[in-house]
N, C-alpha and C. Protein backbone atom coordinates (compact mmCIF):
# COMPACT_ATOMS: atom_id res chain seq x y z
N UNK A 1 0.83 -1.17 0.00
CA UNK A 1 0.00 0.00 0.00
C UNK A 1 0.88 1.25 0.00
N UNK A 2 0.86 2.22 -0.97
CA UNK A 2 1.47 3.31 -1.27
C UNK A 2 0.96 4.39 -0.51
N UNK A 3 1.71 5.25 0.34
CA UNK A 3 0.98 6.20 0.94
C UNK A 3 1.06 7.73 0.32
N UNK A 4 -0.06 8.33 0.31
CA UNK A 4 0.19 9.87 -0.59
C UNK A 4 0.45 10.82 0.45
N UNK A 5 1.98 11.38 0.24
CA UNK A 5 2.27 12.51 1.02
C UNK A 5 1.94 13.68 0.43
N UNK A 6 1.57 14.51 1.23
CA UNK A 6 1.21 16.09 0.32
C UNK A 6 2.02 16.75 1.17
N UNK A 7 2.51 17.83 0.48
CA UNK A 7 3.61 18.87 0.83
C UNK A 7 2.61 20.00 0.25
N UNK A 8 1.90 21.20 1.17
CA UNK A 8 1.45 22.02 1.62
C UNK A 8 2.55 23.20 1.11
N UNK A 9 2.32 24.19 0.17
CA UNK A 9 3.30 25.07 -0.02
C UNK A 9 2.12 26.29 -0.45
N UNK A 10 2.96 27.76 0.14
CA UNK A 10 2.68 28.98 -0.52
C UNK A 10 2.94 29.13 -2.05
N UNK A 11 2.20 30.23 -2.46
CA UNK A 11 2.64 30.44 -3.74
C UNK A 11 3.22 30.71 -4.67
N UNK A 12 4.99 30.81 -3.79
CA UNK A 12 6.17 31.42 -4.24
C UNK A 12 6.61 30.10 -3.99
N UNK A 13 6.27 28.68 -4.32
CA UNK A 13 6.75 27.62 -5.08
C UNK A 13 5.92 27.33 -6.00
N UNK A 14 5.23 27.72 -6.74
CA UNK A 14 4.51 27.49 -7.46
C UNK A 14 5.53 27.35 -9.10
N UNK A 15 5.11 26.65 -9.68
CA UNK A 15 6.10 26.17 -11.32
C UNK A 15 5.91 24.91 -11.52
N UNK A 16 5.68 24.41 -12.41
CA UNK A 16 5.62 23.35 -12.91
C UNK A 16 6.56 22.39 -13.00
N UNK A 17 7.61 22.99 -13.14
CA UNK A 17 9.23 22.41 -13.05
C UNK A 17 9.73 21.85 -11.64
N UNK A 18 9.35 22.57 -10.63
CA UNK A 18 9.62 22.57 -9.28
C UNK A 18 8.61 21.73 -8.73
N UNK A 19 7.41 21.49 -9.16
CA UNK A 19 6.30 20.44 -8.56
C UNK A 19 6.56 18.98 -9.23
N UNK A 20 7.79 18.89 -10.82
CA UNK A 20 7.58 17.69 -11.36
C UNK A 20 8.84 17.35 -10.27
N UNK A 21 10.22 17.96 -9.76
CA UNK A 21 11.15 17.65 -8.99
C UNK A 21 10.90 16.98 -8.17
N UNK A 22 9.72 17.61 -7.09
CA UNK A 22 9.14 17.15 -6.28
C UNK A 22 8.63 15.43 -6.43
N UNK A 23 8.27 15.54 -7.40
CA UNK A 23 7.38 14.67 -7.59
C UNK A 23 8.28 13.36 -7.89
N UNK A 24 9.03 13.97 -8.56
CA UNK A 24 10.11 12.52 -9.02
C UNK A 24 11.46 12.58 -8.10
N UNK A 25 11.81 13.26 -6.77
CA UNK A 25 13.05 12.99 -6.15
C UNK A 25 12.76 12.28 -4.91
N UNK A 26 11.06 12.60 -4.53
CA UNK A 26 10.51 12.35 -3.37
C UNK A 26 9.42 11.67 -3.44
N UNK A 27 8.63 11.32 -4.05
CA UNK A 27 7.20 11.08 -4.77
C UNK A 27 6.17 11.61 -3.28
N UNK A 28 6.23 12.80 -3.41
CA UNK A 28 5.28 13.53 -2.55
C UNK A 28 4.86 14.49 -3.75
N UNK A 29 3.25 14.98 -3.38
CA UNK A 29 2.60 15.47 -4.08
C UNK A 29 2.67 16.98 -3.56
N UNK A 30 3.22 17.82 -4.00
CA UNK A 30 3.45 19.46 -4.17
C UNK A 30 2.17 20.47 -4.22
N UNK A 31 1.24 20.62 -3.02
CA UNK A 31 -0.14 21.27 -3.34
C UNK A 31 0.36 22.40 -3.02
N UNK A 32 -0.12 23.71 -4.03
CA UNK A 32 0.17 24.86 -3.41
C UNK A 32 -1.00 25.60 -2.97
N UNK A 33 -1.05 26.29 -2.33
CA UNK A 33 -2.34 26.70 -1.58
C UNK A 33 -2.64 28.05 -1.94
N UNK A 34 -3.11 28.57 -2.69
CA UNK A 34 -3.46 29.92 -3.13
C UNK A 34 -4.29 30.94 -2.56
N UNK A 35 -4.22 32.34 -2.16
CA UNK A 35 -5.50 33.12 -1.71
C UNK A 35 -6.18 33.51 -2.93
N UNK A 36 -7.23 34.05 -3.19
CA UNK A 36 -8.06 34.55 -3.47
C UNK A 36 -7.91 35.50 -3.91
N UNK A 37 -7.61 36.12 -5.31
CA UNK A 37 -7.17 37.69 -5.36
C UNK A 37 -8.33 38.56 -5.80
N UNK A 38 -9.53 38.39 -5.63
CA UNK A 38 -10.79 39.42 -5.35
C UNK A 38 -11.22 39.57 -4.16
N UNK A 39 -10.36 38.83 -2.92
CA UNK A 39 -10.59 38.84 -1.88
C UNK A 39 -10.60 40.74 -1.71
N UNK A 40 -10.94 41.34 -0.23
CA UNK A 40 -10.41 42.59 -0.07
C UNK A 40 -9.41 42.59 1.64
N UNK A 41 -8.71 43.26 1.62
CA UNK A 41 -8.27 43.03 3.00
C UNK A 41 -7.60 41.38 3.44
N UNK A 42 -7.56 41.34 4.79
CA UNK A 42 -7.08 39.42 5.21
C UNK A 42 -8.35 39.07 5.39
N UNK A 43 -7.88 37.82 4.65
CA UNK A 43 -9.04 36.75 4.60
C UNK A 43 -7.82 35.43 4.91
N UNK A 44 -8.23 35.01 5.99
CA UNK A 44 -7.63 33.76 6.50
C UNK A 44 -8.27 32.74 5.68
N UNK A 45 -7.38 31.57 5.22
CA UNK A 45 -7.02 30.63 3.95
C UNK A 45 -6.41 29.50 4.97
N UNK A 46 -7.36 28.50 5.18
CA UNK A 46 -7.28 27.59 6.21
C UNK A 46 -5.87 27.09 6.03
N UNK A 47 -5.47 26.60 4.78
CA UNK A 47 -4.15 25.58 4.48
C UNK A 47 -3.09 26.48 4.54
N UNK A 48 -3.32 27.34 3.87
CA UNK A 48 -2.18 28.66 3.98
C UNK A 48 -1.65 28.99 4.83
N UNK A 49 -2.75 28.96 5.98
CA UNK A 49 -2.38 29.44 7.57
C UNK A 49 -1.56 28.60 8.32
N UNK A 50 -1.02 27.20 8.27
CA UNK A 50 -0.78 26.20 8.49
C UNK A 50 0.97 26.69 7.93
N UNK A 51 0.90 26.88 6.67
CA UNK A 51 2.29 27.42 5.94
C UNK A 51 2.65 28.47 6.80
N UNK A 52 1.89 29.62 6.56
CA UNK A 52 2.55 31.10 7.00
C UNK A 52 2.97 30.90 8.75
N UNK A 53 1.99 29.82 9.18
CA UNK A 53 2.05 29.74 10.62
C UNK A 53 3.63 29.09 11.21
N UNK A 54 3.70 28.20 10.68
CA UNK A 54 5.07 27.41 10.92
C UNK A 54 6.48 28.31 10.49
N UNK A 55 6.21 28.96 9.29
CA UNK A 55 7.29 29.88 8.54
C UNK A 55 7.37 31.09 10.09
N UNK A 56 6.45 31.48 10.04
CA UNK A 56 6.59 32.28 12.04
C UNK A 56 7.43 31.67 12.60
N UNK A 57 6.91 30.23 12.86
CA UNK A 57 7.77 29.81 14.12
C UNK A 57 9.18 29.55 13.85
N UNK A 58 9.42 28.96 12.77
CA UNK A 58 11.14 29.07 12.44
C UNK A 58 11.73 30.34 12.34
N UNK A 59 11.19 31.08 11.95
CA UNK A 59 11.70 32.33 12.24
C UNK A 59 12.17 33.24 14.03
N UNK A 60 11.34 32.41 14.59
CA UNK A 60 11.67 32.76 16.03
C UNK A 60 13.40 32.25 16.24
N UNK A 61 13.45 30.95 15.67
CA UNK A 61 15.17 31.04 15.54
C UNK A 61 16.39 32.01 14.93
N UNK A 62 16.51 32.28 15.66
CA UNK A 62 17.75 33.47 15.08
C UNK A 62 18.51 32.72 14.05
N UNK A 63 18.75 31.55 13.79
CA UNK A 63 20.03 30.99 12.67
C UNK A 63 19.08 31.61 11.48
N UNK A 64 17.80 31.33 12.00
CA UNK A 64 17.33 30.94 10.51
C UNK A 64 16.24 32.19 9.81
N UNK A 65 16.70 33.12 10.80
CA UNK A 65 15.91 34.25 10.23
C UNK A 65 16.73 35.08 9.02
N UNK A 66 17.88 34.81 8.66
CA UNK A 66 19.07 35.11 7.37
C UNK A 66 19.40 33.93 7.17
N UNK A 67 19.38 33.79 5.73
CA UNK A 67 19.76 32.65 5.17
C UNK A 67 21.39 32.86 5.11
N UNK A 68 22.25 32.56 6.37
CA UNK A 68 23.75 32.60 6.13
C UNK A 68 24.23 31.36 5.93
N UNK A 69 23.72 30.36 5.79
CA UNK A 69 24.13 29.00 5.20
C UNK A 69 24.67 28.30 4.17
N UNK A 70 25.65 27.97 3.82
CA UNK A 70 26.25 27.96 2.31
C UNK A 70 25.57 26.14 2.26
N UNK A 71 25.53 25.14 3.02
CA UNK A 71 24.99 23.69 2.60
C UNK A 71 23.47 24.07 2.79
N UNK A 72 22.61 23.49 2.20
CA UNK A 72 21.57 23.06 2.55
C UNK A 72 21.32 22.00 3.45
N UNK A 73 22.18 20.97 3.34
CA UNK A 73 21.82 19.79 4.78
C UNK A 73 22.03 21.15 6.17
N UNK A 74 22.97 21.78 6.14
CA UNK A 74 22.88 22.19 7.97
C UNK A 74 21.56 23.33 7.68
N UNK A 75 20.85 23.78 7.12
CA UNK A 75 20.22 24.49 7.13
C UNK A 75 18.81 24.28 7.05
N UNK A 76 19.04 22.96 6.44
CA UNK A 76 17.44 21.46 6.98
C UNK A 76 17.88 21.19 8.45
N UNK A 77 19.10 21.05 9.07
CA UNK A 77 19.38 20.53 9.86
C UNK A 77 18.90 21.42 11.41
N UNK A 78 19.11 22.64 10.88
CA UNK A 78 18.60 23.84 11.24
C UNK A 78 17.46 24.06 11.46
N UNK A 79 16.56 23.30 10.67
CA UNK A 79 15.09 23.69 10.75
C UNK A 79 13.94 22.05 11.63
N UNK A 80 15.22 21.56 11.47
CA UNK A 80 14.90 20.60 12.10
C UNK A 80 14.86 20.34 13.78
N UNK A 81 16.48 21.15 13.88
CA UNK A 81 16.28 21.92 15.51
C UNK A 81 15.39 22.56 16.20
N UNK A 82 14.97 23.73 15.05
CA UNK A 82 14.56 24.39 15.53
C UNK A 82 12.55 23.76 15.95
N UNK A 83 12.30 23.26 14.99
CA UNK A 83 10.87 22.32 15.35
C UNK A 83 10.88 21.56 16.29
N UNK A 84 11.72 20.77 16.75
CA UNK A 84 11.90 19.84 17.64
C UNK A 84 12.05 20.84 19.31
N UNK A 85 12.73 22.11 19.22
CA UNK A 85 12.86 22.57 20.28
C UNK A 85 11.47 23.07 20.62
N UNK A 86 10.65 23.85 19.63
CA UNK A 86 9.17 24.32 19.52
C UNK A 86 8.35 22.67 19.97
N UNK A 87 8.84 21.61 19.52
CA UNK A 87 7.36 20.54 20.51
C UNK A 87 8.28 20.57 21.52
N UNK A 88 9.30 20.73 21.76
CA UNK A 88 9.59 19.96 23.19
C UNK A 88 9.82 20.99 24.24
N UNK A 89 9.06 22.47 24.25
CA UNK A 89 8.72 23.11 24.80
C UNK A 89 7.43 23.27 25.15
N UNK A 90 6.53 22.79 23.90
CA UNK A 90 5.13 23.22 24.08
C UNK A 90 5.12 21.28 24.80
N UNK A 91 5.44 20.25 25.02
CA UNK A 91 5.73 18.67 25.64
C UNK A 91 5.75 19.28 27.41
N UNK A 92 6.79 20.11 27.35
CA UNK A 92 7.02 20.41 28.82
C UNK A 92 6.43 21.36 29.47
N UNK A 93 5.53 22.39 28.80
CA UNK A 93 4.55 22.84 29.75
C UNK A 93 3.31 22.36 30.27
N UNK A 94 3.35 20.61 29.87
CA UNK A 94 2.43 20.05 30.38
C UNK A 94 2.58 19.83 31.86
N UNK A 95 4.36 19.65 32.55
CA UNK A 95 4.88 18.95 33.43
C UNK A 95 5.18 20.33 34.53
């Protein structure tokens, strides 16, 4: 049984080229989540919010608020810290 991953993205990955990458380096499915442009003002965009929301929280890390990283592994590696420190803060204010 094959499982379908979806990868949740804003609209500054959006390309056709960049969703077939996706598709063939990882076989996860590349949804991008679009607002509404007759909207007026914010209009909260359920899936979107989920994106913009998390992009916040890595940003609370100082490494990763400038991209000064010349590899990409330490800079996944980076973002990987930094999530893990965000549950295992919000883990320990249970205790």
């Amino acid at each position: 049984m094959q499982v379908c991953v979806r990868i949740w993205a804003n609209a500054g990955y959006q390309g056709q080229a960049f969703m077939k990458w996706v598709m063939d380096r990882f076989q996860y499915v590349l949804e991008v989540i679009k607002r509404s442009d007759n909207l007026a003002g914010f209009q909260m965009v359920p899936k979107r919010w989920i994106v913009e929301r998390t992009f916040g929280w890595l940003l609370w890390s100082r490494r990763l608020n400038k991209d000064y990283e010349v590899l990409t592994k330490t800079a996944e590696a980076l973002v990987y810290a930094a999530m893990i420190r965000l549950m295992l803060r919000r883990l320990a204010e249970d205790y």
